[in-house]
Protein backbone atom coordinates (compact mmCIF):
# COMPACT_ATOMS: atom_id res chain seq x y z
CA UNK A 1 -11.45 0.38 -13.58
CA UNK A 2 -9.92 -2.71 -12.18
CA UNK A 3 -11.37 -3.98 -9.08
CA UNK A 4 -9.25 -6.95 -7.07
CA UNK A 5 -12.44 -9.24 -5.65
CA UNK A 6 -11.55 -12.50 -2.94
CA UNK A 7 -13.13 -15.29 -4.28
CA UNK A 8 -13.75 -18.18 -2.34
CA UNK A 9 -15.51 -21.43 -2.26
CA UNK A 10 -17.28 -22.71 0.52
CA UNK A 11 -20.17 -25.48 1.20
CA UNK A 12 -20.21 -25.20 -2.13
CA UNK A 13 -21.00 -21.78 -2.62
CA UNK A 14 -18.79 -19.02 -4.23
CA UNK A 15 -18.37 -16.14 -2.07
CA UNK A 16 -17.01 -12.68 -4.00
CA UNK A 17 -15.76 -9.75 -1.63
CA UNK A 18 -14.40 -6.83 -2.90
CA UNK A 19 -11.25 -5.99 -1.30
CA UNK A 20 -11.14 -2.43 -1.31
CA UNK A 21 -15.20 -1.91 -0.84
CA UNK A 22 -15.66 -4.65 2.38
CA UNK A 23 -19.40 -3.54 1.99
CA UNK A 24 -19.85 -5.51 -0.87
CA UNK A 25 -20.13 -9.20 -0.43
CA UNK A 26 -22.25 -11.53 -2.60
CA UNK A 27 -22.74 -15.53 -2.34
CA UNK A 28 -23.61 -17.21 -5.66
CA UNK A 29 -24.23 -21.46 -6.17
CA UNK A 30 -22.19 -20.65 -9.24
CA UNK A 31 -18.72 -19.11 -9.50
CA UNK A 32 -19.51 -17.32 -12.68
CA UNK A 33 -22.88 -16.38 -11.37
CA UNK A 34 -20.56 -14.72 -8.29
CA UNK A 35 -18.34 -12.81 -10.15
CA UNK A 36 -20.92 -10.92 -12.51
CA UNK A 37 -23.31 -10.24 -9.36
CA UNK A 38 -20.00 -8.67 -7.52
CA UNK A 39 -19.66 -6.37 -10.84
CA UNK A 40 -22.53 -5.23 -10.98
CA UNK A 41 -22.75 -4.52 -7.23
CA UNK A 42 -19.41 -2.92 -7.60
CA UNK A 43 -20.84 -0.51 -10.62
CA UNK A 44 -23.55 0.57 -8.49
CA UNK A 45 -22.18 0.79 -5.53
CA UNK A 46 -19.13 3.17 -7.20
CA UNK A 47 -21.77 4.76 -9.48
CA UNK A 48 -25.04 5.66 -7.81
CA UNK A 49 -24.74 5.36 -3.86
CA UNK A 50 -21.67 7.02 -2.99
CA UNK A 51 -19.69 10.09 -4.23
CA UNK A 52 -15.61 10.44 -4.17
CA UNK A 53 -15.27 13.93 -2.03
CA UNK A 54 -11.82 15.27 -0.46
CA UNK A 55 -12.32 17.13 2.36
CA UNK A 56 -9.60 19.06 4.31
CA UNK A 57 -8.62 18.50 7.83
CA UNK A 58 -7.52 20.96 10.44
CA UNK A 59 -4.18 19.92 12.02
CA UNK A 60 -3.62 22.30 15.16
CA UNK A 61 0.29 21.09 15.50
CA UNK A 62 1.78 20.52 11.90
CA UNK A 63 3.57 17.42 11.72
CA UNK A 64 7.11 17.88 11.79
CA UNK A 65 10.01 15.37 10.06
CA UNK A 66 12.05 14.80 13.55
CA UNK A 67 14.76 14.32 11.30
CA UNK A 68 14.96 17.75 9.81
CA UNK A 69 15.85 18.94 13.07
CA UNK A 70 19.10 16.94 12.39
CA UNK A 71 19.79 17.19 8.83
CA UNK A 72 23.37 18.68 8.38
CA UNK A 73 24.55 18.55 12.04
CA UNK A 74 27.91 16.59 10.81
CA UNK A 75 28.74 18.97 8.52
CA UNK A 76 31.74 20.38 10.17
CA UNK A 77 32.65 16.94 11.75
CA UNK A 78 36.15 16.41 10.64
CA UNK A 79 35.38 12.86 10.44
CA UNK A 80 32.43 12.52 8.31
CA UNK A 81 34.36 12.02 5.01
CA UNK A 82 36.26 9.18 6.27
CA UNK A 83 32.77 7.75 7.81
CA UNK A 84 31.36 8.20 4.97
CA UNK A 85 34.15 6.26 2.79
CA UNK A 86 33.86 3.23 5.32
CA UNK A 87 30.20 3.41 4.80
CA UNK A 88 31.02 3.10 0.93
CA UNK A 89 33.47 0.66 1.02
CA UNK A 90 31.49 -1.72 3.66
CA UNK A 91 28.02 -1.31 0.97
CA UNK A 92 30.78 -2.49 -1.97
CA UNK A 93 31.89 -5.28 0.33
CA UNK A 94 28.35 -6.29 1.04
CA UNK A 95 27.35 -5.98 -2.51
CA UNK A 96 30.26 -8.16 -4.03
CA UNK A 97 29.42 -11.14 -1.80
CA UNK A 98 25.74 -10.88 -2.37
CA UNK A 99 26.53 -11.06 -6.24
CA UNK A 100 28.84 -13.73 -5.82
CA UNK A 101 26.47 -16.02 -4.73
């Protein structure tokens, strides 16, 4: 497993934080020394103090997509098509200059 750490110096001291576990911080004279302290904190702190559990929540609403309540209301719209090619040919227009560059 690949763990990103923030390592810093400062007043001389090398300080290791592990960016997805903010828990685990360690401050080492040495940046070497730093970095293998923050793995090993990182093993047991994934291996023997916590657990990875999913749990399921309740919703009382469901979440709707307010979009859904949209999807296909031009349909019937005698202009869509032609929107629709304008949209097209304005995205071509847009994409030739931007490649022309």
């Amino acid at each position: 497993m690949i763990c990103d750490v923030i390592l810093r110096k400062e007043a001389g001291r090398y300080i290791a934080r592990a960016k997805d576990y903010p828990d685990i911080i360690v401050e080492e004279k040495s940046r070497e020394k730093a970095i293998d302290l923050i793995r090993i904190h990182l093993l047991n702190y994934l291996t023997k103090d916590t657990e990875l559990i999913q749990v399921e929540v309740p919703l009382q609403n469901s979440v709707n997509n307010p979009w859904i309540e949209k999807f296909g209301c031009f349909r019937d719209d005698p202009g869509f098509e032609d929107l629709q090619a304008e949209i097209t040919a304005y995205r071509q227009e847009i994409d030739k200059d931007e490649y022309s560059k």
